[in-house]
PDB file of N, CA and C in Angstrom:
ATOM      1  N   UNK A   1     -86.208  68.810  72.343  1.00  0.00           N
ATOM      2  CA  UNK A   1     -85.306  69.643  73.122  1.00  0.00           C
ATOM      3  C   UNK A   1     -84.614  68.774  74.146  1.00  0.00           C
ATOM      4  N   UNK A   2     -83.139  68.664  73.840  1.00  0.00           N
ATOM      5  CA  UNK A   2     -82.764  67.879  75.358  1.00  0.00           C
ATOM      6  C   UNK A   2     -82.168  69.040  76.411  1.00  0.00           C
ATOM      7  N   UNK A   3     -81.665  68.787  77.542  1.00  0.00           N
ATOM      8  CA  UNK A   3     -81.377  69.164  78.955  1.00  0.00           C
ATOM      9  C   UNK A   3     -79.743  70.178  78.820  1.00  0.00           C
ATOM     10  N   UNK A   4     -79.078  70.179  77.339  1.00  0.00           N
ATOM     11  CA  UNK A   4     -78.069  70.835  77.533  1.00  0.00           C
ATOM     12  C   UNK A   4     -77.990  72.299  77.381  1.00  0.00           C
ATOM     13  N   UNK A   5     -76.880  72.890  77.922  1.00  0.00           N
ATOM     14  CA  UNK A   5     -76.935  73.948  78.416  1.00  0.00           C
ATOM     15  C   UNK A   5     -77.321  75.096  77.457  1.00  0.00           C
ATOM     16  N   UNK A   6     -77.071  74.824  76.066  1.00  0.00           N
ATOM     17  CA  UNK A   6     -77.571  75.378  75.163  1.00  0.00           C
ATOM     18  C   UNK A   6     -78.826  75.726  74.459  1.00  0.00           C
ATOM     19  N   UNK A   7     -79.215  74.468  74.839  1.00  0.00           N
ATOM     20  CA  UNK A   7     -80.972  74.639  74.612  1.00  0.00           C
ATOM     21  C   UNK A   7     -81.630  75.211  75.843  1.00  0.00           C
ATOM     22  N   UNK A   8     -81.310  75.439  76.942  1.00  0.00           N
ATOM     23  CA  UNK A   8     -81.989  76.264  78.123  1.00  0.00           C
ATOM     24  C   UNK A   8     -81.613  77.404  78.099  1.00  0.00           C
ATOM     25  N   UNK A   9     -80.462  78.020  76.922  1.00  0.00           N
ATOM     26  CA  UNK A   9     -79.884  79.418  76.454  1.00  0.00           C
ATOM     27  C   UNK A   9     -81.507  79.453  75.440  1.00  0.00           C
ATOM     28  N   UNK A  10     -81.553  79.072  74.314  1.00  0.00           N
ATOM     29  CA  UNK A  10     -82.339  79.253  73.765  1.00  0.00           C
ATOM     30  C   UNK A  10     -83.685  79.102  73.975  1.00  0.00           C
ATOM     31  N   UNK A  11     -84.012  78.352  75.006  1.00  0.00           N
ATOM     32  CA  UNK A  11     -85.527  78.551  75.905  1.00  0.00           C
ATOM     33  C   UNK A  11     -85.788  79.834  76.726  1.00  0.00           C
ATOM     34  N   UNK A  12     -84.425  80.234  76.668  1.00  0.00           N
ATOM     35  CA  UNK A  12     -84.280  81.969  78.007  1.00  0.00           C
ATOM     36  C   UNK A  12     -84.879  82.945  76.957  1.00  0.00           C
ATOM     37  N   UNK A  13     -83.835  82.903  75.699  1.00  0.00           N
ATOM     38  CA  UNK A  13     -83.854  83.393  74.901  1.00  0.00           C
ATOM     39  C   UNK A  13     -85.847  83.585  74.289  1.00  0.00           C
ATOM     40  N   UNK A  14     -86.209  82.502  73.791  1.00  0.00           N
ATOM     41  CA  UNK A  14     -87.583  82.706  73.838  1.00  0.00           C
ATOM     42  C   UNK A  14     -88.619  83.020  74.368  1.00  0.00           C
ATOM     43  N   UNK A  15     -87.876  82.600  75.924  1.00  0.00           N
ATOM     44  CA  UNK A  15     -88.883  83.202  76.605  1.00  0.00           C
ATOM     45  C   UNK A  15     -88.612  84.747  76.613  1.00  0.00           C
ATOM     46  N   UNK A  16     -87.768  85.602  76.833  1.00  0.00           N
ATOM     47  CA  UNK A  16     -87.088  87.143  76.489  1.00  0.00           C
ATOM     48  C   UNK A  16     -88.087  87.510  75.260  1.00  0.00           C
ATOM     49  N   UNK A  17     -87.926  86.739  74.109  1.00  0.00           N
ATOM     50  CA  UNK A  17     -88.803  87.046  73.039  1.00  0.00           C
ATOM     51  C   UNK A  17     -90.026  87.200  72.723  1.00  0.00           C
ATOM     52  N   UNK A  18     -90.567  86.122  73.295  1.00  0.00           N
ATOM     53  CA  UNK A  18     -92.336  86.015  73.604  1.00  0.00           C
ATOM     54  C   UNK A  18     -92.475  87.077  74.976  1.00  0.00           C
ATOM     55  N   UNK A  19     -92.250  87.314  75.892  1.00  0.00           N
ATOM     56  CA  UNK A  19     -92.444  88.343  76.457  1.00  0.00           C
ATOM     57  C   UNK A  19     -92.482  89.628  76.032  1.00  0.00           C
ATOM     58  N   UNK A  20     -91.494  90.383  75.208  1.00  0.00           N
ATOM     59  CA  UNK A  20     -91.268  91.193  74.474  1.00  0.00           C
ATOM     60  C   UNK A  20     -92.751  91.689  73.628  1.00  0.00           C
ATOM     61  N   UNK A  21     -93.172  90.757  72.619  1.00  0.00           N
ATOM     62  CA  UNK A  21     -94.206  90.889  72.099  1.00  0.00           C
ATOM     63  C   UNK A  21     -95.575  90.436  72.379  1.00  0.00           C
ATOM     64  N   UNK A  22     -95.373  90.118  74.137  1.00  0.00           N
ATOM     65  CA  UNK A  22     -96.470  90.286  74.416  1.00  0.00           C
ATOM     66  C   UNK A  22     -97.398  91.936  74.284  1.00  0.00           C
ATOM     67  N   UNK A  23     -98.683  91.899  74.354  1.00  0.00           N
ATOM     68  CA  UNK A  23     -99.236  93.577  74.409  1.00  0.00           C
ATOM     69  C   UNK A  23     -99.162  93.520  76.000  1.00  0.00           C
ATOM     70  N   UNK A  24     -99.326  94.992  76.240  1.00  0.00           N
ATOM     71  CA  UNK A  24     -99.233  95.675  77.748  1.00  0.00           C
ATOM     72  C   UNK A  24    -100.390  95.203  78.403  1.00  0.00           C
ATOM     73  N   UNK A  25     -99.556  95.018  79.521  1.00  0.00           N
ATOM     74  CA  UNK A  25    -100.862  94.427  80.465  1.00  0.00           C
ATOM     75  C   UNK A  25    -101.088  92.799  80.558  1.00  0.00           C
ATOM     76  N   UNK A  26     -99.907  92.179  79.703  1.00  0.00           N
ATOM     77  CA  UNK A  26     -99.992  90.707  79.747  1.00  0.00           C
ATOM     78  C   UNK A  26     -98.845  90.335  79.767  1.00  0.00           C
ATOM     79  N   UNK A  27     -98.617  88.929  80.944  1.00  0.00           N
ATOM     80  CA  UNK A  27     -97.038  89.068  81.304  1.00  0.00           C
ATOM     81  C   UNK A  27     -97.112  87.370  81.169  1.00  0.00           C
ATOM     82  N   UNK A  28     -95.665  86.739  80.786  1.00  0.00           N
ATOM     83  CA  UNK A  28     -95.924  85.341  80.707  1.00  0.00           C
ATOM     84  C   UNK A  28     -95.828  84.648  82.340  1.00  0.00           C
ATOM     85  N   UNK A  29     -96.427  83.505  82.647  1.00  0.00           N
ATOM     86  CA  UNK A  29     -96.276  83.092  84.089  1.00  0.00           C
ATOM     87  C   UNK A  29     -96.026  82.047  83.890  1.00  0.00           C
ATOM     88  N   UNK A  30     -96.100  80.786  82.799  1.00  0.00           N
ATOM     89  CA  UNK A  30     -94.739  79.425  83.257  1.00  0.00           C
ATOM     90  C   UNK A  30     -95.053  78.577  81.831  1.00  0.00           C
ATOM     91  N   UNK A  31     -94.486  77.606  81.747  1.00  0.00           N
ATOM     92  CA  UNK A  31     -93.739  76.425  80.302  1.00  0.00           C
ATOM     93  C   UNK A  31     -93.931  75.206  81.461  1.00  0.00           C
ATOM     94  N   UNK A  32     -94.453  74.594  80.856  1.00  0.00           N
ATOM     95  CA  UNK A  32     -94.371  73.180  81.095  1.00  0.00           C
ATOM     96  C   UNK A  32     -94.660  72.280  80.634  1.00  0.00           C
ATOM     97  N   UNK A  33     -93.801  70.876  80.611  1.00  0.00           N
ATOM     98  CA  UNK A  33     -94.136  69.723  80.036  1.00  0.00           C
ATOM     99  C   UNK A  33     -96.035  69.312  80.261  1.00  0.00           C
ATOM    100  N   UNK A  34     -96.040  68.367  79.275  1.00  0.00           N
ATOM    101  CA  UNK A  34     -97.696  68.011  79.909  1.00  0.00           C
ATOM    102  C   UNK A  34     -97.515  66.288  80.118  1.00  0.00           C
ATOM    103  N   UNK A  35     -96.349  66.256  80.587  1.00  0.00           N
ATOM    104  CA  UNK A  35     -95.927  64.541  81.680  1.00  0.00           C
ATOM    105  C   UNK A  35     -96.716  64.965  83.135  1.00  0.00           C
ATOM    106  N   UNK A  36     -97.278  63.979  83.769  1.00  0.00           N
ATOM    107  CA  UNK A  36     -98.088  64.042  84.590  1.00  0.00           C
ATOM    108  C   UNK A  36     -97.407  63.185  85.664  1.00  0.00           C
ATOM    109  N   UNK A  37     -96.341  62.564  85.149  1.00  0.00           N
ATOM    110  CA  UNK A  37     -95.293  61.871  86.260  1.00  0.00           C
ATOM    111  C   UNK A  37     -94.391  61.203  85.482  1.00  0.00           C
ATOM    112  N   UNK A  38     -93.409  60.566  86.062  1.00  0.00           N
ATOM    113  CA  UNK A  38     -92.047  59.862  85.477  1.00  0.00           C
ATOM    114  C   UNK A  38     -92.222  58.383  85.075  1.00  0.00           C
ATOM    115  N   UNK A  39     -93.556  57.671  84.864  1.00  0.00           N
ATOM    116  CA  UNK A  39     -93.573  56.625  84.656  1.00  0.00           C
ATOM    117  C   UNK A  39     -93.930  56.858  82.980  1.00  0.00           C
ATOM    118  N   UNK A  40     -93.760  55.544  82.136  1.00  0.00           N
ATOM    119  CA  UNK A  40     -93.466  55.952  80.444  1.00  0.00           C
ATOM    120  C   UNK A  40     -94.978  55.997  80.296  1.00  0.00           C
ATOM    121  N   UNK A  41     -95.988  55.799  80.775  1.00  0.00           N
ATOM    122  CA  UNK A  41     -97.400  56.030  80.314  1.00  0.00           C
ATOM    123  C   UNK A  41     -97.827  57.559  81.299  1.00  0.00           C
ATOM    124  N   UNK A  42     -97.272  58.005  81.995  1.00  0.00           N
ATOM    125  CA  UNK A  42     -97.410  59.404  82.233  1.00  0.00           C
ATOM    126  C   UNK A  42     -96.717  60.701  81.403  1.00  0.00           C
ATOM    127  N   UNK A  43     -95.564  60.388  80.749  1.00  0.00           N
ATOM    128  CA  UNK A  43     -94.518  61.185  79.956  1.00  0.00           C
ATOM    129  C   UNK A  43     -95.550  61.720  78.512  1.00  0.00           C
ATOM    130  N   UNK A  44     -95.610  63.072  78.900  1.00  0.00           N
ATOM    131  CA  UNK A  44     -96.091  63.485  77.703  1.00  0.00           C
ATOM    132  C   UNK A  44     -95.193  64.125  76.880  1.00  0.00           C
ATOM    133  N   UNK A  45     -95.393  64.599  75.414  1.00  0.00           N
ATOM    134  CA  UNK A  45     -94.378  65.264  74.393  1.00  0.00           C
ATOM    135  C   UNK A  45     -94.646  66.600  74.142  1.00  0.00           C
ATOM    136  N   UNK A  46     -95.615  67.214  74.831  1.00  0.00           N
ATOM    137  CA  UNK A  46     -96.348  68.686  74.085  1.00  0.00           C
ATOM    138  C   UNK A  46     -96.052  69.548  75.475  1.00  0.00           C
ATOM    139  N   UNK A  47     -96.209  70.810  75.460  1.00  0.00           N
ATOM    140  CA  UNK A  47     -95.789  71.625  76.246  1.00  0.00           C
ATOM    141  C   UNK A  47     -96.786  72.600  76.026  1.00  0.00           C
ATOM    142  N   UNK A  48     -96.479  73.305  77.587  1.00  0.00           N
ATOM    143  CA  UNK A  48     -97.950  74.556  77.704  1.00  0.00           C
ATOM    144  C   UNK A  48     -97.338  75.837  77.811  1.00  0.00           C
ATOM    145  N   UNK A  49     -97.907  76.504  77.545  1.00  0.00           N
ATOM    146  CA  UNK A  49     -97.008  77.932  77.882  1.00  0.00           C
ATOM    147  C   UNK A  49     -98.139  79.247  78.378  1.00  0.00           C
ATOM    148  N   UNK A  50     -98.297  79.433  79.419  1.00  0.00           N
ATOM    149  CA  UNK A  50     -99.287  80.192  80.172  1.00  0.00           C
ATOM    150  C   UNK A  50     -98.867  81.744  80.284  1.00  0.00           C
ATOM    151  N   UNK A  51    -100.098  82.535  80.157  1.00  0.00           N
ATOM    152  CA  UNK A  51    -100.083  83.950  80.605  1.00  0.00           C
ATOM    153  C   UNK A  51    -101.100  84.329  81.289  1.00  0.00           C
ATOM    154  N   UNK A  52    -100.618  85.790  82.179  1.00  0.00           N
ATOM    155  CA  UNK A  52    -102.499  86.468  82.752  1.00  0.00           C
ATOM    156  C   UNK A  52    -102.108  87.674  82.170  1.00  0.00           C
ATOM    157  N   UNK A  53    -102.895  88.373  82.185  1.00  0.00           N
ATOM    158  CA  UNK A  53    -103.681  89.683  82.601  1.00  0.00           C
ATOM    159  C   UNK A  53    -103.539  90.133  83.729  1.00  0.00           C
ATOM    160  N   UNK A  54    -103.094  91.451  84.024  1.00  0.00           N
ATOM    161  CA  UNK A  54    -103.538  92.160  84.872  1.00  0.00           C
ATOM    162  C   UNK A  54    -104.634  92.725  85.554  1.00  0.00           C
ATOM    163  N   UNK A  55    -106.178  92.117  84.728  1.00  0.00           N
ATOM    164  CA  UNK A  55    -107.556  91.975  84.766  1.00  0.00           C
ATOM    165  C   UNK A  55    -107.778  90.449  85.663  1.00  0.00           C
ATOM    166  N   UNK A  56    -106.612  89.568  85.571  1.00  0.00           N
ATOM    167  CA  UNK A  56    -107.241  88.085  85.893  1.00  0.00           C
ATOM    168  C   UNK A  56    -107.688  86.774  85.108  1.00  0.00           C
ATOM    169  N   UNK A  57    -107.673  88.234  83.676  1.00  0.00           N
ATOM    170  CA  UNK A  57    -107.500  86.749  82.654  1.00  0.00           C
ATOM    171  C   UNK A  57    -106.141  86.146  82.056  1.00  0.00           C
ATOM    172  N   UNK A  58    -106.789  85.164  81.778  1.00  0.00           N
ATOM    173  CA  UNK A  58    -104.996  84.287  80.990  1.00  0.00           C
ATOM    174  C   UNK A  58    -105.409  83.674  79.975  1.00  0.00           C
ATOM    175  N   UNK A  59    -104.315  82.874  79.635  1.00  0.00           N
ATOM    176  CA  UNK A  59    -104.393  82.050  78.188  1.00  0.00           C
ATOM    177  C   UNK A  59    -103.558  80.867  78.631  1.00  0.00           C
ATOM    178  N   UNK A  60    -103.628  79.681  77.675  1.00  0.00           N
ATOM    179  CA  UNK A  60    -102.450  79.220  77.473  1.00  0.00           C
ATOM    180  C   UNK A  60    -102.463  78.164  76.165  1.00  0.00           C
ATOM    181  N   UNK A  61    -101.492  77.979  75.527  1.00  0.00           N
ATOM    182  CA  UNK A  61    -101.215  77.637  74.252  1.00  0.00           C
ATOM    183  C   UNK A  61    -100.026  76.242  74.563  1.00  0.00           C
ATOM    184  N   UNK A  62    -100.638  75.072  73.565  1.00  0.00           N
ATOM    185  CA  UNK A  62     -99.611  73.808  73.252  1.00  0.00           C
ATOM    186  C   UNK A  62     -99.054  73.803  72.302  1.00  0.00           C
ATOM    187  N   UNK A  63     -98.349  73.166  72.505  1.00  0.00           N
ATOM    188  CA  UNK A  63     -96.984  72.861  70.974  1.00  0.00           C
ATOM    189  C   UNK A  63     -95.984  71.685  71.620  1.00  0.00           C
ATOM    190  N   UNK A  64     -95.894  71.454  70.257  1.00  0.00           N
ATOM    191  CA  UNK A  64     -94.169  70.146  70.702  1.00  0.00           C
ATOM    192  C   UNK A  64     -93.186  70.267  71.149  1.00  0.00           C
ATOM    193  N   UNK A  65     -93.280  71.554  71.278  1.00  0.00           N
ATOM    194  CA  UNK A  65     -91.608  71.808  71.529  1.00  0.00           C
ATOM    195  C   UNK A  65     -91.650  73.445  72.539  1.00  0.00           C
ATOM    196  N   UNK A  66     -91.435  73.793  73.437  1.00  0.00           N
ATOM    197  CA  UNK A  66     -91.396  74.883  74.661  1.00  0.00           C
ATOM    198  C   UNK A  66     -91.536  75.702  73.436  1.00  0.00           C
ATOM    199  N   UNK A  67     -90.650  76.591  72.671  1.00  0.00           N
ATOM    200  CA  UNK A  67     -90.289  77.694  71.786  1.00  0.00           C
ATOM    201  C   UNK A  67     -91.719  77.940  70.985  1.00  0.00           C
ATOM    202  N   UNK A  68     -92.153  76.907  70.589  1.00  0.00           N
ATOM    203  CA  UNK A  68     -93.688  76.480  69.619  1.00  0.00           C
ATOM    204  C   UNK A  68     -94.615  77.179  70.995  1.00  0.00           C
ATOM    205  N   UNK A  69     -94.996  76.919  71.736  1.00  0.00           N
ATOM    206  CA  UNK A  69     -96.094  76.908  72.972  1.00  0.00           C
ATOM    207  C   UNK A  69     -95.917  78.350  73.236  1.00  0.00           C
ATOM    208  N   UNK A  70     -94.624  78.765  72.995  1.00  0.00           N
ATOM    209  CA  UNK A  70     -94.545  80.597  73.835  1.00  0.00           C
ATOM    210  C   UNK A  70     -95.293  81.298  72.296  1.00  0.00           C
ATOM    211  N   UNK A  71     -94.638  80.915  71.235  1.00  0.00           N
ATOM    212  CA  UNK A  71     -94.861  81.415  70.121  1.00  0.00           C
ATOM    213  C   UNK A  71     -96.259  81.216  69.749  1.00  0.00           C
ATOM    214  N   UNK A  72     -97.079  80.626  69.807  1.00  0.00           N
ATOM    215  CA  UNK A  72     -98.096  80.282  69.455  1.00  0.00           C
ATOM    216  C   UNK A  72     -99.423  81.256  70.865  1.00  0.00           C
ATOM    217  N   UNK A  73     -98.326  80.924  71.968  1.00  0.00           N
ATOM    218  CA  UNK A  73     -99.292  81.630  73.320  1.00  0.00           C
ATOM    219  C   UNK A  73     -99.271  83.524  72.997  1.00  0.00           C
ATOM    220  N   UNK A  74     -98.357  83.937  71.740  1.00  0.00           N
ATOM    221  CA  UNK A  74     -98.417  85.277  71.655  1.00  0.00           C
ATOM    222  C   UNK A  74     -99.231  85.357  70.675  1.00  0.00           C
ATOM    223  N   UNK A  75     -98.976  84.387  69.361  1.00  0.00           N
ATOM    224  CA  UNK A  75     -99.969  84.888  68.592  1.00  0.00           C
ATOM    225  C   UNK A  75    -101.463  84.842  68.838  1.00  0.00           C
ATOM    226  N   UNK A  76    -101.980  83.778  69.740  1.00  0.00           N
ATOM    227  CA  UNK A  76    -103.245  83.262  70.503  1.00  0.00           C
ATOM    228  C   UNK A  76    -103.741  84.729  71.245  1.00  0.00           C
ATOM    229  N   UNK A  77    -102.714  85.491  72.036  1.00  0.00           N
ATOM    230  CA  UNK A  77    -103.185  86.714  72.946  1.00  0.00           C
ATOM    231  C   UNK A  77    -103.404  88.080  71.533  1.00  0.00           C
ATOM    232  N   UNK A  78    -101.704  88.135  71.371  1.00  0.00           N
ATOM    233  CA  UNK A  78    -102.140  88.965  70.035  1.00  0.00           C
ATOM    234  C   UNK A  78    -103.551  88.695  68.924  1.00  0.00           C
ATOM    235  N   UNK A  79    -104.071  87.848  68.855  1.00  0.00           N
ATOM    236  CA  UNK A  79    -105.427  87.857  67.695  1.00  0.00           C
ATOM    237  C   UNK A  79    -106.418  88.113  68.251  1.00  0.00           C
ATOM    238  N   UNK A  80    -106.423  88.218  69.667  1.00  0.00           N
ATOM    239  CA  UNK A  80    -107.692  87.918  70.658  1.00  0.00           C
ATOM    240  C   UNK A  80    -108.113  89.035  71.469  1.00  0.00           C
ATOM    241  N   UNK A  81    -106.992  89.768  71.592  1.00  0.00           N
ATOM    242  CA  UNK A  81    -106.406  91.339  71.990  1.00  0.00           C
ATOM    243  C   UNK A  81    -106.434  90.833  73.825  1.00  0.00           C
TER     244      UNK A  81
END
């Protein structure tokens, strides 16, 4: 995924989507790289994509690519209820 304006349309977009099919009572709370700083041995390639509960529990799910991590963080909540 690079930085243009189109691919942060389609990261909105997923995120809109994976929210959507989240179940009730579970809301998404953030995407992030798993780079740990800007030097080339801190730069990671996989991404997290986090949720809670309205109970206090959460989840969160990796993938290569932001769109992969939301998608994968619904089916992870969806199988698990």
């Amino acid at each position: 995924m690079t930085s243009g304006g189109a691919d942060s349309e389609a990261l909105v977009r997923a995120w809109q989507d994976a929210s959507a099919r989240l179940p009730t009572g579970w809301r998404l709370d953030g995407i992030r790289c798993t780079s740990t700083g800007l030097a080339p041995g801190e730069r990671g390639e996989r991404w997290r994509a986090f949720a809670v509960h309205g109970t206090g529990d959460s989840r969160e799910a990796v993938a290569d690519d932001p769109e992969g991590a939301l998608d994968e963080l619904v089916r992870l909540i969806r199988s698990t209820g």
